[in-house]
Every structure is written in C-alpha cells, then in structure tokens.
Protein backbone atom coordinates (compact mmCIF):
# COMPACT_ATOMS: atom_id res chain seq x y z
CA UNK A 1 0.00 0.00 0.00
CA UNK A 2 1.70 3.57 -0.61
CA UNK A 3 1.15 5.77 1.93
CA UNK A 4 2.84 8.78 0.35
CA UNK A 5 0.97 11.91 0.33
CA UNK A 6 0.22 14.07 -2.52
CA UNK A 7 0.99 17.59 -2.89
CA UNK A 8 -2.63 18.30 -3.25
CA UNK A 9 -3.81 16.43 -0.08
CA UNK A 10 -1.00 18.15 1.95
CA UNK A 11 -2.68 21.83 0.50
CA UNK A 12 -6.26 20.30 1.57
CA UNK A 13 -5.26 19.52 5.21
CA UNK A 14 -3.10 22.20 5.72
CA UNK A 15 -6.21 24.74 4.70
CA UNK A 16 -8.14 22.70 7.47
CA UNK A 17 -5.24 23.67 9.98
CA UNK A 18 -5.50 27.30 8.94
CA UNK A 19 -9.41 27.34 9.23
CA UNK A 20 -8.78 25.80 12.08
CA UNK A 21 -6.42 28.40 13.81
CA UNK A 22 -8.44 30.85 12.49
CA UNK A 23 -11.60 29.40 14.14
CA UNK A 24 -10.52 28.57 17.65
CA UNK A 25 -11.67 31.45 20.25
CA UNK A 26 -9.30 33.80 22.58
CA UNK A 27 -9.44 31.23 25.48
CA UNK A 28 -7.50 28.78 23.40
CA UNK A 29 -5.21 30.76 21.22
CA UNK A 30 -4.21 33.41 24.63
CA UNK A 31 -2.59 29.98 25.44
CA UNK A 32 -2.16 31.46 28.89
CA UNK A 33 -0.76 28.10 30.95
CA UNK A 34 2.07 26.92 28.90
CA UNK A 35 2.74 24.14 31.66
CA UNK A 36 1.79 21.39 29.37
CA UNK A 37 3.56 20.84 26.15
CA UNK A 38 0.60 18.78 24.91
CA UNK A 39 -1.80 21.61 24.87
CA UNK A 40 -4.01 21.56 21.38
CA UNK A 41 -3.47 25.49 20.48
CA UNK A 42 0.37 24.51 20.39
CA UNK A 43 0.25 21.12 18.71
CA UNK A 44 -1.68 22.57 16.05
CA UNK A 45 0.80 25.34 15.51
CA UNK A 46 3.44 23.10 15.64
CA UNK A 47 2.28 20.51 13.44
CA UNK A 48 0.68 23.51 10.95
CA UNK A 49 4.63 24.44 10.49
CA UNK A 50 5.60 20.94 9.82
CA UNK A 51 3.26 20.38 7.44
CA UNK A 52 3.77 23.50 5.39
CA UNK A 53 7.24 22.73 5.72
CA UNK A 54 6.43 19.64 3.87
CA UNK A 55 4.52 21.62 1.18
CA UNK A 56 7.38 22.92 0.32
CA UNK A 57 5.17 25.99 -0.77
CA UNK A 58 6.73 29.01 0.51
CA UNK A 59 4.26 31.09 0.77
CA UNK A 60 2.25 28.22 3.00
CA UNK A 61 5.70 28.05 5.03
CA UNK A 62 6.10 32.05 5.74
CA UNK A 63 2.62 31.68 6.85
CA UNK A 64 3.10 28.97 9.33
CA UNK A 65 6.40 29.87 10.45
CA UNK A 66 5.36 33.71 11.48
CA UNK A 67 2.25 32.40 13.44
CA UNK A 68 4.96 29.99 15.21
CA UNK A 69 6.78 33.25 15.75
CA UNK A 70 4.02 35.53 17.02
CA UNK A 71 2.11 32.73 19.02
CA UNK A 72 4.68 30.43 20.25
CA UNK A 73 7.83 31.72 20.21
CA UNK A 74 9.73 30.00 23.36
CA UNK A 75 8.99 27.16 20.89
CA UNK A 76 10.47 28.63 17.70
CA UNK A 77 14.18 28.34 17.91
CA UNK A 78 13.82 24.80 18.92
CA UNK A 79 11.55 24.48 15.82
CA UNK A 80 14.34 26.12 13.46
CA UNK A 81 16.83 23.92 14.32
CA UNK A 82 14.94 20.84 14.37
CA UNK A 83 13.29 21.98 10.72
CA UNK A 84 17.08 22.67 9.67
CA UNK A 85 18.55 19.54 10.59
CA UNK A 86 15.45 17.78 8.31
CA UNK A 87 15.72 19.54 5.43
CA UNK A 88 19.23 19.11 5.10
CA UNK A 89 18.99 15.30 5.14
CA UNK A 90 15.47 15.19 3.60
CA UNK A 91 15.16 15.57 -0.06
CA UNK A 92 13.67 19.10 0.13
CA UNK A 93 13.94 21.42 -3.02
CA UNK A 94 16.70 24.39 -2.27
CA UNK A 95 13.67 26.74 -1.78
CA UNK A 96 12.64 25.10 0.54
CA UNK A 97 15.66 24.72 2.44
CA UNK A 98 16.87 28.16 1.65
CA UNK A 99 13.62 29.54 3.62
CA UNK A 100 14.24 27.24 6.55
CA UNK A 101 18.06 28.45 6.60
CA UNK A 102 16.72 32.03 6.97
CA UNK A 103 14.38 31.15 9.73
CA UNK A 104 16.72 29.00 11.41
CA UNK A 105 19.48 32.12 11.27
CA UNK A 106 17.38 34.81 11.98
CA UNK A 107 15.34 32.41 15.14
CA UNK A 108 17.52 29.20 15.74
CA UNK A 109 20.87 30.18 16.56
CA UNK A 110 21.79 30.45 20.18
CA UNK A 111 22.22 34.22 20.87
CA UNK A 112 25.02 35.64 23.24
CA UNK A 113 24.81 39.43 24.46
CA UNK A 114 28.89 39.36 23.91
C-alpha cells in the first residue's frame, strides 16, 4: 500500500489547519498556561509548520512559520533547528531549504549578548 501523500492532499489539510487556527476562540489561542507541552493550540501550531514545511510551498511556510513566531515563540528556535537539521537530510527542493536556513538564522541560533 503507498502511503505517500500528494501535494494536493498536503494543501487540503493544511487549509483545514488554517481554518482551524483561524476558528478557535481567545481562550485557546491566549494559550495562557504553557505548563503542558501537549496543549491543542500549540500542537496545532506546531504541526501547521511541519506540514507546510512539507509543502514545500513558501508562501504556506512564511505563513506557518510567522504564526509559530508571534504565538509560540519559546517554541520557535527549537523548531528552526529541528526543521534545519530535516531539510538538510530530507530531499527538500533548495527553496525550501533556503527559507528554513533564513528562519533558522534569523530564530535558531543560540544568541550571546557578547
């Protein structure tokens, strides 16, 4: 049975996601206890970044990555460098992995005040 996933269905579900995030009220996406990494507002932000990563649609990345940014970001450097590390041994187009580089330099590298 192949279980790879078209282009097309990765578009479909990742509109879903974004109607999604779009649809859930200000209790959810305030996110105000971050105690639990498990929470649904941040799984679904998370997992909306790996699938437009997947896409490899940049416009469908920029959009995932900058709500990671604005809604999670204690989780976005970690993110970066995870997304770096797979699209440099994933067979991503250099578009692709171009974008990620940019996130991961401007968001994933450790920062030092000296």
């Amino acid at each position: 049975m192949d279980q790879t996933v078209s282009l097309a269905d990765s578009e479909r579900l990742l509109s879903m996601m974004d109607n999604l995030f779009h649809a859930v009220g200000p209790g959810i996406a305030e996110d105000v206890d971050r105690s639990d990494p498990r929470r649904p507002w941040r799984l679904l932000l998370l997992n909306r970044a790996i699938l437009a990563t997947r896409t490899c649609q940049r416009p469908l990345m920029e959009r995932a990555f900058q709500s990671l940014l604005s809604h999670l970001p204690e989780d976005a450097a970690e993110f970066f460098r995870e997304g770096m590390a797979q699209v440099e041994h994933a067979s991503y187009p250099p578009q692709a992995r171009e974008l990620m580089l940019a996130y991961y330099q401007a968001w994933g590298l450790p920062r030092t005040l000296h």
